[in-house]
C-alpha atoms as a PDB file:
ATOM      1  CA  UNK A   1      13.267  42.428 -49.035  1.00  0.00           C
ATOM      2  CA  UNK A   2      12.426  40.527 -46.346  1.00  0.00           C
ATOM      3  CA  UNK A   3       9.781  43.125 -44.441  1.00  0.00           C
ATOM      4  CA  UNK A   4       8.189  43.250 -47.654  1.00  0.00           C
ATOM      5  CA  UNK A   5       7.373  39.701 -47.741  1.00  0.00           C
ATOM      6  CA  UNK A   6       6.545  39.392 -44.853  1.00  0.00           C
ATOM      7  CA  UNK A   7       4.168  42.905 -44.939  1.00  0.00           C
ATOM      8  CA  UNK A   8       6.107  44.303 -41.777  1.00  0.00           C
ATOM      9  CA  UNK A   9       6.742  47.853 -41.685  1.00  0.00           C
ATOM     10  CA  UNK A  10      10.492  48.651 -40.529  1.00  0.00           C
ATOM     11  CA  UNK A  11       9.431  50.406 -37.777  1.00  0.00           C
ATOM     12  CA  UNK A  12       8.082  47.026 -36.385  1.00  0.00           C
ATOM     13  CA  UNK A  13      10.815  45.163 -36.669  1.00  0.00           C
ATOM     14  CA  UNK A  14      12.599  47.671 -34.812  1.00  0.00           C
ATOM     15  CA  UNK A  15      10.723  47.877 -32.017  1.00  0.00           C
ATOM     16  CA  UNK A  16      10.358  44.245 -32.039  1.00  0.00           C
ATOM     17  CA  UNK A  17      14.253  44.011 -31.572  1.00  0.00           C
ATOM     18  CA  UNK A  18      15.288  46.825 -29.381  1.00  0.00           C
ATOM     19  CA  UNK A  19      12.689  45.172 -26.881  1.00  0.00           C
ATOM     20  CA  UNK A  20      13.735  41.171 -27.434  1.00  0.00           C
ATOM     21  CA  UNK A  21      16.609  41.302 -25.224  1.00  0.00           C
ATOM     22  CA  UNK A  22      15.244  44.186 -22.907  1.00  0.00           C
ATOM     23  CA  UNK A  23      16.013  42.463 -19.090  1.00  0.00           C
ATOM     24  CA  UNK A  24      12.997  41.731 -16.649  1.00  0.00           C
ATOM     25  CA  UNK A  25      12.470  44.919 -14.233  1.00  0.00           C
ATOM     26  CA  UNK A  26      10.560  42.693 -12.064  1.00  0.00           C
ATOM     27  CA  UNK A  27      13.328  39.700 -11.177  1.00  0.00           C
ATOM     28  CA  UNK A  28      13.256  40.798  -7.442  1.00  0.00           C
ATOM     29  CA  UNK A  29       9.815  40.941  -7.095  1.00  0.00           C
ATOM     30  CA  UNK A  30       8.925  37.993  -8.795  1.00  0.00           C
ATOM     31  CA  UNK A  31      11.525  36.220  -6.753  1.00  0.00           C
ATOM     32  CA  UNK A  32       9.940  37.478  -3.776  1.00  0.00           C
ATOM     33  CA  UNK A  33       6.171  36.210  -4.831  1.00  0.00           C
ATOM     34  CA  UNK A  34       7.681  32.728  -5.696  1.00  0.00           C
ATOM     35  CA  UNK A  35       9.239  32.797  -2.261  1.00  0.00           C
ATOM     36  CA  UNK A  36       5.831  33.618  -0.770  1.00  0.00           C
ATOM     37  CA  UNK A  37       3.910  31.087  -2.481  1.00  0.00           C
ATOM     38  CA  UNK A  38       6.154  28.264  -1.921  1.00  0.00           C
ATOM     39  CA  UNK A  39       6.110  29.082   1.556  1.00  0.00           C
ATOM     40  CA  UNK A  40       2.857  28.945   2.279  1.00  0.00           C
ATOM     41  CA  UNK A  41       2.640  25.862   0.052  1.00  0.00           C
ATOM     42  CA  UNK A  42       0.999  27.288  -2.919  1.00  0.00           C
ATOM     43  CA  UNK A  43      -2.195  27.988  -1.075  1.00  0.00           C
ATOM     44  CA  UNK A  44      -1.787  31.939  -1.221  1.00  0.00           C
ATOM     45  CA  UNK A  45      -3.392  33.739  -4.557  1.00  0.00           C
ATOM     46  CA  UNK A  46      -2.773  36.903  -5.738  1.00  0.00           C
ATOM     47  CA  UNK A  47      -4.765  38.915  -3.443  1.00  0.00           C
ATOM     48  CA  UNK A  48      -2.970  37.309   0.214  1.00  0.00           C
ATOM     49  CA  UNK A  49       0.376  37.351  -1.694  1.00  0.00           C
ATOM     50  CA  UNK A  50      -0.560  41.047  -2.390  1.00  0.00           C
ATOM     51  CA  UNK A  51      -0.778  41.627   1.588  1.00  0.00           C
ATOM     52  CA  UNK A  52       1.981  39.802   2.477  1.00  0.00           C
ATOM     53  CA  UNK A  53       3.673  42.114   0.210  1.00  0.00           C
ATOM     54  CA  UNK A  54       2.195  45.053   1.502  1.00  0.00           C
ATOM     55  CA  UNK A  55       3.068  43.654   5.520  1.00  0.00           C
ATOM     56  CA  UNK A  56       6.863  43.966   4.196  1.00  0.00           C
ATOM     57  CA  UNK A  57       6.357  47.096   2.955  1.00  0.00           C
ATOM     58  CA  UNK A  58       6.974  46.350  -0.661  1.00  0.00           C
ATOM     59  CA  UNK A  59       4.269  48.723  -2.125  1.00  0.00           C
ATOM     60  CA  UNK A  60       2.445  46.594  -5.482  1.00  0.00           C
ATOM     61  CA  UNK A  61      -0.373  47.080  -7.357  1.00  0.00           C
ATOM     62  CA  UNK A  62      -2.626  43.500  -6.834  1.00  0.00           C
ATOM     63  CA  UNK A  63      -2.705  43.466 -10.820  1.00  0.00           C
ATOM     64  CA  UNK A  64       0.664  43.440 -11.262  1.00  0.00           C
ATOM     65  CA  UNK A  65       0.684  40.770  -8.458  1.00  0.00           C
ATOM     66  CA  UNK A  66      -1.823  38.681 -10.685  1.00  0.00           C
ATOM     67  CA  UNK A  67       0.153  39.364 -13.982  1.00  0.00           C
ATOM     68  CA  UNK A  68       3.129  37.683 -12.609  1.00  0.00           C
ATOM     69  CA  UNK A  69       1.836  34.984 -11.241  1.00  0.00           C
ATOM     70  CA  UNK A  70       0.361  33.803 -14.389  1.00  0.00           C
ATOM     71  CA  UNK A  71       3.102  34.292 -16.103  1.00  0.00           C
ATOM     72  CA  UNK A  72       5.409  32.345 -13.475  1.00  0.00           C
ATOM     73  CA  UNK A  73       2.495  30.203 -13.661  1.00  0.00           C
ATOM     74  CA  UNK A  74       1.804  30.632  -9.995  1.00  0.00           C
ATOM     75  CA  UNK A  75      -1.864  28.881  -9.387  1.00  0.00           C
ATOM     76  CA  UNK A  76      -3.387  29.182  -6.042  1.00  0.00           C
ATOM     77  CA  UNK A  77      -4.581  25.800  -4.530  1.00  0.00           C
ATOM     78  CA  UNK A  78      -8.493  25.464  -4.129  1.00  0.00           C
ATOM     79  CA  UNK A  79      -9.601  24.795  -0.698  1.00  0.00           C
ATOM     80  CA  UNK A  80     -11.456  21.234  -0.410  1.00  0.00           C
ATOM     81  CA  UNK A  81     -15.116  20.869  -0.476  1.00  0.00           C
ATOM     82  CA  UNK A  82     -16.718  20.729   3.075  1.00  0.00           C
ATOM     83  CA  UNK A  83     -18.491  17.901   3.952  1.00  0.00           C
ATOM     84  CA  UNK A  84     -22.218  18.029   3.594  1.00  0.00           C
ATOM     85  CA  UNK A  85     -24.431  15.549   5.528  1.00  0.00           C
ATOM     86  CA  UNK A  86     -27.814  17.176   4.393  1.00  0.00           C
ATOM     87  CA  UNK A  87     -29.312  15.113   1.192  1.00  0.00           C
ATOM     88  CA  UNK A  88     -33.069  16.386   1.261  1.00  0.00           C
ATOM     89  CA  UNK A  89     -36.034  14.781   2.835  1.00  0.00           C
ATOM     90  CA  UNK A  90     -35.784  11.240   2.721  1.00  0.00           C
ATOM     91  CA  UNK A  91     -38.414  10.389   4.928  1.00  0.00           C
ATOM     92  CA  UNK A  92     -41.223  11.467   7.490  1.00  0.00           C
ATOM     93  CA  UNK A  93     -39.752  13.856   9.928  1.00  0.00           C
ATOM     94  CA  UNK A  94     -40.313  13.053  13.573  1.00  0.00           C
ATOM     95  CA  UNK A  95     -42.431  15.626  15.856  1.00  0.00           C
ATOM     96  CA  UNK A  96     -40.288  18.482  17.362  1.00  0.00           C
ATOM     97  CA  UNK A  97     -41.322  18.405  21.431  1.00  0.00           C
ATOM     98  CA  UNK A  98     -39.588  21.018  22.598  1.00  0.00           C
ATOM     99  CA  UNK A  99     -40.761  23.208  20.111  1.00  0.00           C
ATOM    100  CA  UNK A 100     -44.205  24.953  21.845  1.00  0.00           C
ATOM    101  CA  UNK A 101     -46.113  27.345  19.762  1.00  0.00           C
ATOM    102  CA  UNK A 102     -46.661  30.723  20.670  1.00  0.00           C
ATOM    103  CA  UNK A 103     -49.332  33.458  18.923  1.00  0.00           C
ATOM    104  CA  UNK A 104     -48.624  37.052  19.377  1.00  0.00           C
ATOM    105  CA  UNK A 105     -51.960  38.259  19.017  1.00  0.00           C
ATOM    106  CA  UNK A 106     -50.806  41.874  18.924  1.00  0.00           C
ATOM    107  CA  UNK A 107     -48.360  41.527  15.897  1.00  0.00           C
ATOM    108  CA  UNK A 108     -50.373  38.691  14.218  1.00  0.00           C
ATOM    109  CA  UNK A 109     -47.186  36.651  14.111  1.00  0.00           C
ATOM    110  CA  UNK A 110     -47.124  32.902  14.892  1.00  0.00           C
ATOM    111  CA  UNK A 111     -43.807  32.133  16.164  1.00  0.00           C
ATOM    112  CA  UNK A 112     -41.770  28.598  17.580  1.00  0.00           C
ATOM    113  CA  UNK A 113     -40.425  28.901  21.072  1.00  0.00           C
ATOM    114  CA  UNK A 114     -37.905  25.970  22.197  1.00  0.00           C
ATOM    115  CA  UNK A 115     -38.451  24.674  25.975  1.00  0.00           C
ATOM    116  CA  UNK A 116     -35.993  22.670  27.124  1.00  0.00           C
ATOM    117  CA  UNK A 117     -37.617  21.857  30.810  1.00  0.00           C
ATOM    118  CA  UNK A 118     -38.053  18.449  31.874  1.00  0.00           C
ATOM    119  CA  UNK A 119     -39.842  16.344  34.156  1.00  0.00           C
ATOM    120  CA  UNK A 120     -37.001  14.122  35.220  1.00  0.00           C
ATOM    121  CA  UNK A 121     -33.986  11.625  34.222  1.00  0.00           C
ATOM    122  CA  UNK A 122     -34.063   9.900  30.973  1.00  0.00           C
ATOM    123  CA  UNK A 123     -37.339  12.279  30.020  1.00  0.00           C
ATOM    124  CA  UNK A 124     -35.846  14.100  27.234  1.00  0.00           C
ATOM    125  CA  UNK A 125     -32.485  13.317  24.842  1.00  0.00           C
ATOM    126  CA  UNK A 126     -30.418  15.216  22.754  1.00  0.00           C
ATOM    127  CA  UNK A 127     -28.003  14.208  19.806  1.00  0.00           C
ATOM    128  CA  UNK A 128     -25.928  15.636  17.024  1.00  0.00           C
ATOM    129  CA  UNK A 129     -23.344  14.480  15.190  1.00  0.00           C
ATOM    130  CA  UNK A 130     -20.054  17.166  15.172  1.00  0.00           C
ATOM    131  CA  UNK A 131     -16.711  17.223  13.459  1.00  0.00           C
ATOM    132  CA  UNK A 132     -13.182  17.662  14.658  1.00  0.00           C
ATOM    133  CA  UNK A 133     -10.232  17.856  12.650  1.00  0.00           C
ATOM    134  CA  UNK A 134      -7.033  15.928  14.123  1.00  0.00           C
ATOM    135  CA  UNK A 135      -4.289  15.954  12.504  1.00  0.00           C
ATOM    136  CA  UNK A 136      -4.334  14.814   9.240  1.00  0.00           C
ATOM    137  CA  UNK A 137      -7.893  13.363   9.564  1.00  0.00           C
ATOM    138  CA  UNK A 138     -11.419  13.999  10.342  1.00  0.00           C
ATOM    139  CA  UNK A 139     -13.290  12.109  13.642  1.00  0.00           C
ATOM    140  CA  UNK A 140     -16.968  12.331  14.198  1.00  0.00           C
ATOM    141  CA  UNK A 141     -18.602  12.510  18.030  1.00  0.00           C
ATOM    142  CA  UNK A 142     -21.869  11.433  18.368  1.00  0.00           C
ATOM    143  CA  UNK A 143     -23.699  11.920  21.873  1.00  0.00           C
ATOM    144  CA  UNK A 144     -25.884  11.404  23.588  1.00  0.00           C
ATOM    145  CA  UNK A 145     -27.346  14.024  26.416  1.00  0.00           C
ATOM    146  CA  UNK A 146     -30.205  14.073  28.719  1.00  0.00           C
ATOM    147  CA  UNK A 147     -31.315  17.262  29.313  1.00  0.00           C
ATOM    148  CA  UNK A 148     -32.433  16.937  32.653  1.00  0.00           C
ATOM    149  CA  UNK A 149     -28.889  16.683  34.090  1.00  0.00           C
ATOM    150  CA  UNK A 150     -27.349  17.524  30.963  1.00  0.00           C
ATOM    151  CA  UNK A 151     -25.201  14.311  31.449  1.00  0.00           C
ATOM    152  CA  UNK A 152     -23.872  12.254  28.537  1.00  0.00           C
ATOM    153  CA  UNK A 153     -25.919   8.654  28.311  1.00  0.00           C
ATOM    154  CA  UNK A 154     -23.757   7.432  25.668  1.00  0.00           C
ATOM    155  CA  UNK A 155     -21.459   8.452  22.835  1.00  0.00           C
ATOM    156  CA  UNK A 156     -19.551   6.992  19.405  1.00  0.00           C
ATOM    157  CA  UNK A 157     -16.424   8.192  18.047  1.00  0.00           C
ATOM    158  CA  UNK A 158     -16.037   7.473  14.098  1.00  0.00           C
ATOM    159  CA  UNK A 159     -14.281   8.231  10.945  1.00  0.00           C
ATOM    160  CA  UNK A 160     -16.575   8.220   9.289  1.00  0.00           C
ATOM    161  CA  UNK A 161     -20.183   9.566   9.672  1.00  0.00           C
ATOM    162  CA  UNK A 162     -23.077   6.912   8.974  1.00  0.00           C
ATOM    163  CA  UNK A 163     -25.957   5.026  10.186  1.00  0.00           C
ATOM    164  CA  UNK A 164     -23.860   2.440  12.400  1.00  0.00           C
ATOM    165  CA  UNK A 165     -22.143   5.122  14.114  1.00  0.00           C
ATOM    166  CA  UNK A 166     -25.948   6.199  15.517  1.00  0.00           C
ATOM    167  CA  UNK A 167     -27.085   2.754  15.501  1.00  0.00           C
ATOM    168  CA  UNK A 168     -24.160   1.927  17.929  1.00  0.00           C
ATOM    169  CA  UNK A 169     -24.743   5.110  19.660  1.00  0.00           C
ATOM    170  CA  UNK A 170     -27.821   4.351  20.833  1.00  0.00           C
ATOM    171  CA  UNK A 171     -27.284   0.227  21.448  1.00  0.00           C
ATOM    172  CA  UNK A 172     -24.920   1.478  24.690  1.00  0.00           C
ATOM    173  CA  UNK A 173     -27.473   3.693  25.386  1.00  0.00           C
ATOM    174  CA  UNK A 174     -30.583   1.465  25.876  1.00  0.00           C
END
């Protein structure tokens, strides 16, 4: 009586209780995934888990990798965004010196050639600003180089990347 009100044919509530108790095939493996992830702190995914896997010879499909992990609810942390200095033109771009301008009248083809000769000290600079990560943080280096001698004039160390790094930069500088 109660398949028919509910519409369910009897061969659907069989299968629906010969497989309601049916035991997990897949305990071992999923142990080992969980171990995997939480080793390397949750920043493996399916795919690196998958290799690991495969580097201990346990032979998975990546699929089956992925299926499991969603179901153990095993999410992959996203790596954070890289810092990005560049925000567009702002304003007028200063004249490139070392940049001389060479025709190939052969080819047709106007192309930029960097010369980095000098007439003597203090005659041409060169800066950048790079990035190190140290430890747990980020420091920026900011120097200053004459190419002449290629000898540092002056350099900043910073945690953070902005105008007074430069601006005190180039103070010990002059």
């Amino acid at each position: 009586m109660m398949l028919e009100f509910f519409c369910i044919s009897k061969s659907t509530y069989f299968y629906n209780v010969k497989n309601y108790n049916f035991p997990k095939k897949d305990v071992d493996l999923e142990n080992k995934i969980t171990e995997i992830f939480n080793y390397h702190k949750s920043r493996y995914g399916y795919r690196r888990i998958t290799l690991s896997l495969k580097n201990e010879n346990i032979l998975v499909n990546h699929k089956k990798v992925k299926r499991i992990m969603k179901e153990l609810g095993l999410f992959a942390k996203k790596p954070k965004a890289k810092y990005k200095s560049y925000k567009g033109e702002l304003s007028k771009t200063a004249k490139n010196h070392l940049l001389v301008k060479k025709i190939d009248t052969e080819k047709h083809t106007t192309y930029y050639q960097r010369d980095f000769t000098t007439q003597g000290l203090n005659h041409v600079w060169g800066t950048d600003v790079s990035e190190f990560h140290i430890a747990s943080e980020k420091l920026y280096l900011s120097p200053i180089i004459d190419f002449n001698n290629r000898e540092v004039i002056s350099y900043n160390i910073s945690k953070v990347p902005n105008y007074t790094q430069i601006e005190d930069m180039l103070d010990k500088a002059f």
